[in-house]
PDB file of N, CA and C in Angstrom:
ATOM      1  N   UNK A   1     -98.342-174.003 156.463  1.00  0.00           N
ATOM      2  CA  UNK A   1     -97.454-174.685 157.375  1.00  0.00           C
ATOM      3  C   UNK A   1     -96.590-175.664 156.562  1.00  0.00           C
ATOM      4  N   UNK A   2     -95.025-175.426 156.913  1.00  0.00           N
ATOM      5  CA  UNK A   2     -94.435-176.203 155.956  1.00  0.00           C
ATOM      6  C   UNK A   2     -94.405-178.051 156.615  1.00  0.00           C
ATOM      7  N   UNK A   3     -94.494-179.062 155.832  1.00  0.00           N
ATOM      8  CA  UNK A   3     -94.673-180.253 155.940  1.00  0.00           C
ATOM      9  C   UNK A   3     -93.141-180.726 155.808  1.00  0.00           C
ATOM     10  N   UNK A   4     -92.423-181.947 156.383  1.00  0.00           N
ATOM     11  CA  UNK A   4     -91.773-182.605 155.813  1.00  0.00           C
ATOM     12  C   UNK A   4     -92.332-184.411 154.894  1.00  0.00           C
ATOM     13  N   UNK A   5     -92.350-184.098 153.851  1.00  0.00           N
ATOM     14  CA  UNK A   5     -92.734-185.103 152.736  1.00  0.00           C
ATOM     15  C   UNK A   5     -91.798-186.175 152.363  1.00  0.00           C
ATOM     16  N   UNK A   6     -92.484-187.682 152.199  1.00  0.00           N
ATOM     17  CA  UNK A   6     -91.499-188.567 151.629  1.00  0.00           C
ATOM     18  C   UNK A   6     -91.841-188.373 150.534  1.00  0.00           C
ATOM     19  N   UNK A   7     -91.086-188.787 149.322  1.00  0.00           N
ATOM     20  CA  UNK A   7     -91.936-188.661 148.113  1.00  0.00           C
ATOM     21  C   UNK A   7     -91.528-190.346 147.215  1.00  0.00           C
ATOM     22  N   UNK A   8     -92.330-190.889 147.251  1.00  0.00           N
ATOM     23  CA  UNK A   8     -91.897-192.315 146.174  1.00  0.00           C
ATOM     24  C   UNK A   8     -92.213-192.065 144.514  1.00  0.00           C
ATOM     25  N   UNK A   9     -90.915-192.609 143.742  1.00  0.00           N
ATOM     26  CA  UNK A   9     -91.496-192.300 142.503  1.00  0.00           C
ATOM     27  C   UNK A   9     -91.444-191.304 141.793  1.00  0.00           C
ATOM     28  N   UNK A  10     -90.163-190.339 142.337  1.00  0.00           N
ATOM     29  CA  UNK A  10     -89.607-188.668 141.994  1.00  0.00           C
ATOM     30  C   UNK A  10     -88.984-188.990 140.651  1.00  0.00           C
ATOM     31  N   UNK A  11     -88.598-190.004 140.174  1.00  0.00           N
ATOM     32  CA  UNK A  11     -88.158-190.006 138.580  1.00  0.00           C
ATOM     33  C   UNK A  11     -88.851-190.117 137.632  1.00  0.00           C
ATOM     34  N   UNK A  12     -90.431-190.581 138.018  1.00  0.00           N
ATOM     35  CA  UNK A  12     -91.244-190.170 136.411  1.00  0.00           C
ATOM     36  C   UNK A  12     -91.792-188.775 136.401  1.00  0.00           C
ATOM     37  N   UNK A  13     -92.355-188.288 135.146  1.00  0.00           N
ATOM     38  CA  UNK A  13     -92.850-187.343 135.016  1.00  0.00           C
ATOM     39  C   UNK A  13     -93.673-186.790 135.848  1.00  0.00           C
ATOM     40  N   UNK A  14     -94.700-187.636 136.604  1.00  0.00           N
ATOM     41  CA  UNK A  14     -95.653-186.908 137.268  1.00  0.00           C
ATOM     42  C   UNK A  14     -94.836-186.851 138.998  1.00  0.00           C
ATOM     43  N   UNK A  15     -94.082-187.673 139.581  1.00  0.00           N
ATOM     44  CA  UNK A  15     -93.188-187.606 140.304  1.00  0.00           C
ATOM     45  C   UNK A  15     -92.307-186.170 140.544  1.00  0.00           C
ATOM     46  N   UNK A  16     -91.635-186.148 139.173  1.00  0.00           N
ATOM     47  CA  UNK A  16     -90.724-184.482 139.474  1.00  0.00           C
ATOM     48  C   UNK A  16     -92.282-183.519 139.523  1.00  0.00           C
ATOM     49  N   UNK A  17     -93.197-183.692 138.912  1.00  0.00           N
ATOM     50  CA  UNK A  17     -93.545-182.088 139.135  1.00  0.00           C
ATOM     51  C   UNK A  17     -94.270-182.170 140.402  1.00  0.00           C
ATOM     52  N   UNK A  18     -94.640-183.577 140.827  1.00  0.00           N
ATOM     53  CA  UNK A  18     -94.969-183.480 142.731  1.00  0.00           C
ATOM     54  C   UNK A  18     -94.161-182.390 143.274  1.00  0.00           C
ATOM     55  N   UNK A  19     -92.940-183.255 143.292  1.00  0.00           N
ATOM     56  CA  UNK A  19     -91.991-183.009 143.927  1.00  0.00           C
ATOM     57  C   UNK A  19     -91.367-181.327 144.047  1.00  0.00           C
ATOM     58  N   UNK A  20     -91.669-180.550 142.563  1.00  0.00           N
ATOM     59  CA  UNK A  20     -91.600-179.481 142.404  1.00  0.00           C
ATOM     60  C   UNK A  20     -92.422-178.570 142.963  1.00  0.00           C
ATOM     61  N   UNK A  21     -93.703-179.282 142.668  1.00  0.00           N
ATOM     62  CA  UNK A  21     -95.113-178.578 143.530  1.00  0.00           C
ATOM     63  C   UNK A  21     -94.570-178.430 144.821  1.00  0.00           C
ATOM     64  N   UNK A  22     -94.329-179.353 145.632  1.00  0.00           N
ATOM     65  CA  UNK A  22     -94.390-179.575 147.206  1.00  0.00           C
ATOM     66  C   UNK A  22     -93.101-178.397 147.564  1.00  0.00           C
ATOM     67  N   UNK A  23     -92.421-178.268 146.575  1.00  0.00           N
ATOM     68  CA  UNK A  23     -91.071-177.465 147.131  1.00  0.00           C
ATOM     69  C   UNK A  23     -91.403-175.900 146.974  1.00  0.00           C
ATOM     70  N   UNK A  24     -92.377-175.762 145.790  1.00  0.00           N
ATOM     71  CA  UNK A  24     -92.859-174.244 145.802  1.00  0.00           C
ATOM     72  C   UNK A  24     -93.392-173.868 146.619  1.00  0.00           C
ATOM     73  N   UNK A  25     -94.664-174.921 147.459  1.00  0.00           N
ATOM     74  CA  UNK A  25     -95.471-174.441 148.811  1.00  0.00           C
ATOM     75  C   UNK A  25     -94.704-175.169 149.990  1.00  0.00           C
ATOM     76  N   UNK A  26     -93.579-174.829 149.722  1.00  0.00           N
ATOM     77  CA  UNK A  26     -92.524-174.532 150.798  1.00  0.00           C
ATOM     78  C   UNK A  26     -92.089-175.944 151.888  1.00  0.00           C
ATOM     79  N   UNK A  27     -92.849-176.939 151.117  1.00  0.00           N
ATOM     80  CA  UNK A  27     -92.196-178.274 152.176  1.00  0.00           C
ATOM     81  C   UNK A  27     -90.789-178.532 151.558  1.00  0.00           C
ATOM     82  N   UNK A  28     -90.020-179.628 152.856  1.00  0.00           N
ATOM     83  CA  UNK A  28     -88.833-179.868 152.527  1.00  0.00           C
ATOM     84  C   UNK A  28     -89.421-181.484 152.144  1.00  0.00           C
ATOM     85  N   UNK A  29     -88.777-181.729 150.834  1.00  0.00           N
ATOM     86  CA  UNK A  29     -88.834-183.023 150.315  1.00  0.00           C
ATOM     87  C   UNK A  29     -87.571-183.670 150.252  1.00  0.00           C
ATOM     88  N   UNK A  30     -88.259-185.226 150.630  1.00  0.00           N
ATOM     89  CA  UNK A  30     -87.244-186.118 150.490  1.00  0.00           C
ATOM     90  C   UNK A  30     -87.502-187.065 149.522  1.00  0.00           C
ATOM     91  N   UNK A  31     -86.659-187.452 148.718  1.00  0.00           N
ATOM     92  CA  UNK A  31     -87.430-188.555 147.101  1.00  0.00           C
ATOM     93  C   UNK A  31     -86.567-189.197 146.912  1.00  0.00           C
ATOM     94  N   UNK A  32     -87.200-191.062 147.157  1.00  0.00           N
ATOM     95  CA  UNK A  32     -86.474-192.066 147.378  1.00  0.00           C
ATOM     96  C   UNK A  32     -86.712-192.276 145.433  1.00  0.00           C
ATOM     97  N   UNK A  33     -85.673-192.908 145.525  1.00  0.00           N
ATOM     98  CA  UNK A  33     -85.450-193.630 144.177  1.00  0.00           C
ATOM     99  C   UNK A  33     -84.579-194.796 144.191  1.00  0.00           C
ATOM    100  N   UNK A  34     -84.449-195.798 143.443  1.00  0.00           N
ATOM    101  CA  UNK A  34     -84.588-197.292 143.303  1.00  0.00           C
ATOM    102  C   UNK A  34     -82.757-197.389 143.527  1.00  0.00           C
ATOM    103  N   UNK A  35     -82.096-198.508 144.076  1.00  0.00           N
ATOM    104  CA  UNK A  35     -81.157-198.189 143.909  1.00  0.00           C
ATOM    105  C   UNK A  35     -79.924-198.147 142.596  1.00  0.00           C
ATOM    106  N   UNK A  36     -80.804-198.807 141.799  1.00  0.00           N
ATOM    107  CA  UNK A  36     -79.785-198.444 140.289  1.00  0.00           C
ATOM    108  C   UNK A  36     -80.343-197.830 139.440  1.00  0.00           C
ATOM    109  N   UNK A  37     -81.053-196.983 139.783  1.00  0.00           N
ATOM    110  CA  UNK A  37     -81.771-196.254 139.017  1.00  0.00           C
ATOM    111  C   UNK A  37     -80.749-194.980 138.595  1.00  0.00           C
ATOM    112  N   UNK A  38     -80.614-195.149 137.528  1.00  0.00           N
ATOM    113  CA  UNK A  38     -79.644-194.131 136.244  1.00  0.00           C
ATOM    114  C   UNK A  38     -79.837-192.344 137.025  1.00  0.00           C
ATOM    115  N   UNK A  39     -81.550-192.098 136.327  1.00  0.00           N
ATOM    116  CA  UNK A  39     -82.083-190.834 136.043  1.00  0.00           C
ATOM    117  C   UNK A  39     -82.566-189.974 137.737  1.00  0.00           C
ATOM    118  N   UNK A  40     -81.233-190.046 138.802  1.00  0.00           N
ATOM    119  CA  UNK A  40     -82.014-189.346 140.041  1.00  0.00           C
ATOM    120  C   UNK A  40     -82.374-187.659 139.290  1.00  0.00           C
ATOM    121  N   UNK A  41     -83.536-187.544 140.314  1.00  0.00           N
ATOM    122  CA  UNK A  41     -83.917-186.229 140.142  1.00  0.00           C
ATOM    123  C   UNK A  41     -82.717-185.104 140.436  1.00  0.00           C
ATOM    124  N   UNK A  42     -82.766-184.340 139.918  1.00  0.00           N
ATOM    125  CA  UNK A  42     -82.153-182.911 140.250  1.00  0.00           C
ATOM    126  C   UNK A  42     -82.913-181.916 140.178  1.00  0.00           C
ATOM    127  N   UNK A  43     -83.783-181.870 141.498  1.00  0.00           N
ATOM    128  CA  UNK A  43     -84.673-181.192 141.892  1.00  0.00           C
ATOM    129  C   UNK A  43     -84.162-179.992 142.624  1.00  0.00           C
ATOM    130  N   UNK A  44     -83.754-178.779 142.451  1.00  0.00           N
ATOM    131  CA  UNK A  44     -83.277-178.069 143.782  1.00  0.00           C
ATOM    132  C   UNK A  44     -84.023-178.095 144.985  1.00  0.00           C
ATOM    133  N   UNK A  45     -83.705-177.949 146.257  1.00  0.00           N
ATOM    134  CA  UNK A  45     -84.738-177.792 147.336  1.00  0.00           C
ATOM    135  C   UNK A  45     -85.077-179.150 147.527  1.00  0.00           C
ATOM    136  N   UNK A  46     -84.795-180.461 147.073  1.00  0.00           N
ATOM    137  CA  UNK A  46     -85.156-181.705 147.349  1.00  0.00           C
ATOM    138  C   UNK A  46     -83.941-182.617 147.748  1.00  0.00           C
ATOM    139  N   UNK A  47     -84.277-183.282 148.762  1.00  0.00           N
ATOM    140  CA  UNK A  47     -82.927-184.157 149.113  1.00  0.00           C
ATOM    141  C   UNK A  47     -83.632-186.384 148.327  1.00  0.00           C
ATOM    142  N   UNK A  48     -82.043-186.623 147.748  1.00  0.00           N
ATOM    143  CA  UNK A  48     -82.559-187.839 147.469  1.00  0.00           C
ATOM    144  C   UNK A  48     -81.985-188.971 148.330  1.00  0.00           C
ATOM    145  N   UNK A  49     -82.886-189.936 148.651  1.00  0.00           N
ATOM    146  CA  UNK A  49     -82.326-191.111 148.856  1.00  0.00           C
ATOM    147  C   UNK A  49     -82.630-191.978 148.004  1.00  0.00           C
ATOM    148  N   UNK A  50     -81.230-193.356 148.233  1.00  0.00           N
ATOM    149  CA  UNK A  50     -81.670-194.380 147.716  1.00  0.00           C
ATOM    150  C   UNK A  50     -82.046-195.770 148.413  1.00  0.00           C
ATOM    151  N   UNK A  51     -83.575-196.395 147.757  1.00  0.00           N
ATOM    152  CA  UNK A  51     -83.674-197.304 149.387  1.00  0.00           C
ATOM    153  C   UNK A  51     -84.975-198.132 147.788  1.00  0.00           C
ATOM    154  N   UNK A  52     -85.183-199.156 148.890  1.00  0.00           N
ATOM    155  CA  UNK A  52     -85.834-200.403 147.584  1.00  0.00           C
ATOM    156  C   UNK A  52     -87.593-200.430 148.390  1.00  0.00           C
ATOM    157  N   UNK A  53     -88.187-199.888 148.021  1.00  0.00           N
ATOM    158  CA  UNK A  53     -89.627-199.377 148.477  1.00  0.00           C
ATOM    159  C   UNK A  53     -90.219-200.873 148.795  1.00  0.00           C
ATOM    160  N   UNK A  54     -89.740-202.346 148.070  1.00  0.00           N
ATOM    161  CA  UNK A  54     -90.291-203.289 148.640  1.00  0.00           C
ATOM    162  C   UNK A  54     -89.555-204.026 149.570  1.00  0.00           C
ATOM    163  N   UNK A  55     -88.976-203.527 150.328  1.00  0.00           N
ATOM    164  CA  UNK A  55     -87.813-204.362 151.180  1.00  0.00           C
ATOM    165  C   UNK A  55     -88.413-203.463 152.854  1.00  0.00           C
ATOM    166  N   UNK A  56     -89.089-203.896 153.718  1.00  0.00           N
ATOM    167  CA  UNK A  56     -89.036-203.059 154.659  1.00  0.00           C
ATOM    168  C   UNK A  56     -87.441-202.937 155.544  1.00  0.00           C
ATOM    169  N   UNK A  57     -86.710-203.747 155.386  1.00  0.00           N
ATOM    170  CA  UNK A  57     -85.490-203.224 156.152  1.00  0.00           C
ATOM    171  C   UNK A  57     -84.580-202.072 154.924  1.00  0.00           C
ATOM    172  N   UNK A  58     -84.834-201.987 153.496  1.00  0.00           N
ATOM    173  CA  UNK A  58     -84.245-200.929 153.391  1.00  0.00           C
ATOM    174  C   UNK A  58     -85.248-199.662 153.469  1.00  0.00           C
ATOM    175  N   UNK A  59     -86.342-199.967 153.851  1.00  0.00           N
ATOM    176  CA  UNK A  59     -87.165-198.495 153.741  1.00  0.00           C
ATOM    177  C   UNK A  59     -86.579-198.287 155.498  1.00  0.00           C
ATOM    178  N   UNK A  60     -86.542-199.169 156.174  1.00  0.00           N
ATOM    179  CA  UNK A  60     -86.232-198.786 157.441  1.00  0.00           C
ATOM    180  C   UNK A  60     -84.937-197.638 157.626  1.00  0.00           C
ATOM    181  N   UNK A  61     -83.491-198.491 156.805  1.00  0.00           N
ATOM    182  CA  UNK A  61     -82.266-198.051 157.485  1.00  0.00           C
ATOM    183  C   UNK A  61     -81.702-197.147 156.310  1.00  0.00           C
ATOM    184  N   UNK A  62     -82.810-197.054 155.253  1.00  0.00           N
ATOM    185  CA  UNK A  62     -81.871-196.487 153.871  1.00  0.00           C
ATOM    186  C   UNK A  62     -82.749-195.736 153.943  1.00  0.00           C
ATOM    187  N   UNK A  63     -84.165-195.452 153.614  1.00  0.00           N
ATOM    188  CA  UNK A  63     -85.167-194.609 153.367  1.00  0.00           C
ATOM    189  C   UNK A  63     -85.609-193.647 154.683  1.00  0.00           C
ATOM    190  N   UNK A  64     -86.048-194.308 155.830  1.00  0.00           N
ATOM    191  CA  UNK A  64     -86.662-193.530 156.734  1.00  0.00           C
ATOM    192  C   UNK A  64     -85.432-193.025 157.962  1.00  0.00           C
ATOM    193  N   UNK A  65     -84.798-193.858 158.271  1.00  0.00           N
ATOM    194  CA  UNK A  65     -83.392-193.465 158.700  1.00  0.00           C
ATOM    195  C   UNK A  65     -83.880-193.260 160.347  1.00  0.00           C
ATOM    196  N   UNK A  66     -84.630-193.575 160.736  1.00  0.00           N
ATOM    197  CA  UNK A  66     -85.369-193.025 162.101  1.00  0.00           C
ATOM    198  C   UNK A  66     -85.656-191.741 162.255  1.00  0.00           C
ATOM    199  N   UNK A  67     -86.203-191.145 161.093  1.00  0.00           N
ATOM    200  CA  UNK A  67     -86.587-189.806 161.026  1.00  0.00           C
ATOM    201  C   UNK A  67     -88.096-190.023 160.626  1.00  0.00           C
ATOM    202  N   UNK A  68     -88.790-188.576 161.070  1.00  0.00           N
ATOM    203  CA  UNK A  68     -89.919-188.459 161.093  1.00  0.00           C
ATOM    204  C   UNK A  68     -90.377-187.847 160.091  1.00  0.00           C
ATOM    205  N   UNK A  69     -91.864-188.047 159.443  1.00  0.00           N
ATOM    206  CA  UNK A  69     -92.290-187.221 158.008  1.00  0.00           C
ATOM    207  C   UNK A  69     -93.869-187.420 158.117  1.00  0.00           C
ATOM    208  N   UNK A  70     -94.291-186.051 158.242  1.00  0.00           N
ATOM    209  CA  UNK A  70     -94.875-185.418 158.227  1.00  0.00           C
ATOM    210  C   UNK A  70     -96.094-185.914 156.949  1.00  0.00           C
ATOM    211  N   UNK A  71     -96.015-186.451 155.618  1.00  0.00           N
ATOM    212  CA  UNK A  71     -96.789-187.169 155.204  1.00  0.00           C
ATOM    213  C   UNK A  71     -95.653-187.995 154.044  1.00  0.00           C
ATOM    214  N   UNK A  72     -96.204-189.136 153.239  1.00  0.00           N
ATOM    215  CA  UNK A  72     -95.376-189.755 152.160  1.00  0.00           C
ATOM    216  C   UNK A  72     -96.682-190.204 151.220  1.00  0.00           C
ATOM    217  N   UNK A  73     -95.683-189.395 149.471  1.00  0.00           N
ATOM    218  CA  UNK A  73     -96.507-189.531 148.930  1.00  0.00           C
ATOM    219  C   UNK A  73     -95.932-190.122 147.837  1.00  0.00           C
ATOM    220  N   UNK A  74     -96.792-190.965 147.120  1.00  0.00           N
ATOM    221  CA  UNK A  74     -96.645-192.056 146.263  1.00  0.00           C
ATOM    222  C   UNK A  74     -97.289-191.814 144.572  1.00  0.00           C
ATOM    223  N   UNK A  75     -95.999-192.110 144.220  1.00  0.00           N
ATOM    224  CA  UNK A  75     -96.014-191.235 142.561  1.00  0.00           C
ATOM    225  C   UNK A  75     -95.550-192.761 141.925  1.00  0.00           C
ATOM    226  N   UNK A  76     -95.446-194.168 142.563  1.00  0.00           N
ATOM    227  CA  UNK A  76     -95.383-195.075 141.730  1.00  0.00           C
ATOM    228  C   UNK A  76     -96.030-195.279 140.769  1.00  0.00           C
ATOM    229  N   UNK A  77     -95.534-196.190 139.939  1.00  0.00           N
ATOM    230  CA  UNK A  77     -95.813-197.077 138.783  1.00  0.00           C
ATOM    231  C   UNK A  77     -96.317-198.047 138.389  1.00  0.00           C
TER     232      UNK A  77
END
């Protein structure tokens, strides 16, 4: 059953290959990254946002957007 996934933390190493994993067994991923952060992923099959993981009003209006997800997974640092 495909999931929709947040994913935190899609720019380090263990982050992209989450993110890669989750897209082979067929979920649609979404992978927030910092907002000046240089290196966004270019993941095919993954959509990015940018939103500040310690701010709850930007995880609100930048990150979660009033959309629903299915689980969020955390590849921080």
């Amino acid at each position: 059953m495909s999931r929709r996934v947040l994913l935190l933390g899609a720019t380090g190493t263990i982050g992209r290959a989450t993110a890669r994993a989750l897209v082979r067994r067929g979920h649609e991923v979404v992978c927030v990254v910092r907002p000046k952060r240089r290196a966004v992923p270019d993941i095919p099959g993954t959509m990015v946002r940018t939103g500040d993981v310690t701010s709850p009003t930007s995880l609100a209006r930048e990150v979660f957007r009033g959309e629903r997800f299915d689980a969020v997974v955390s590849c921080l640092a």
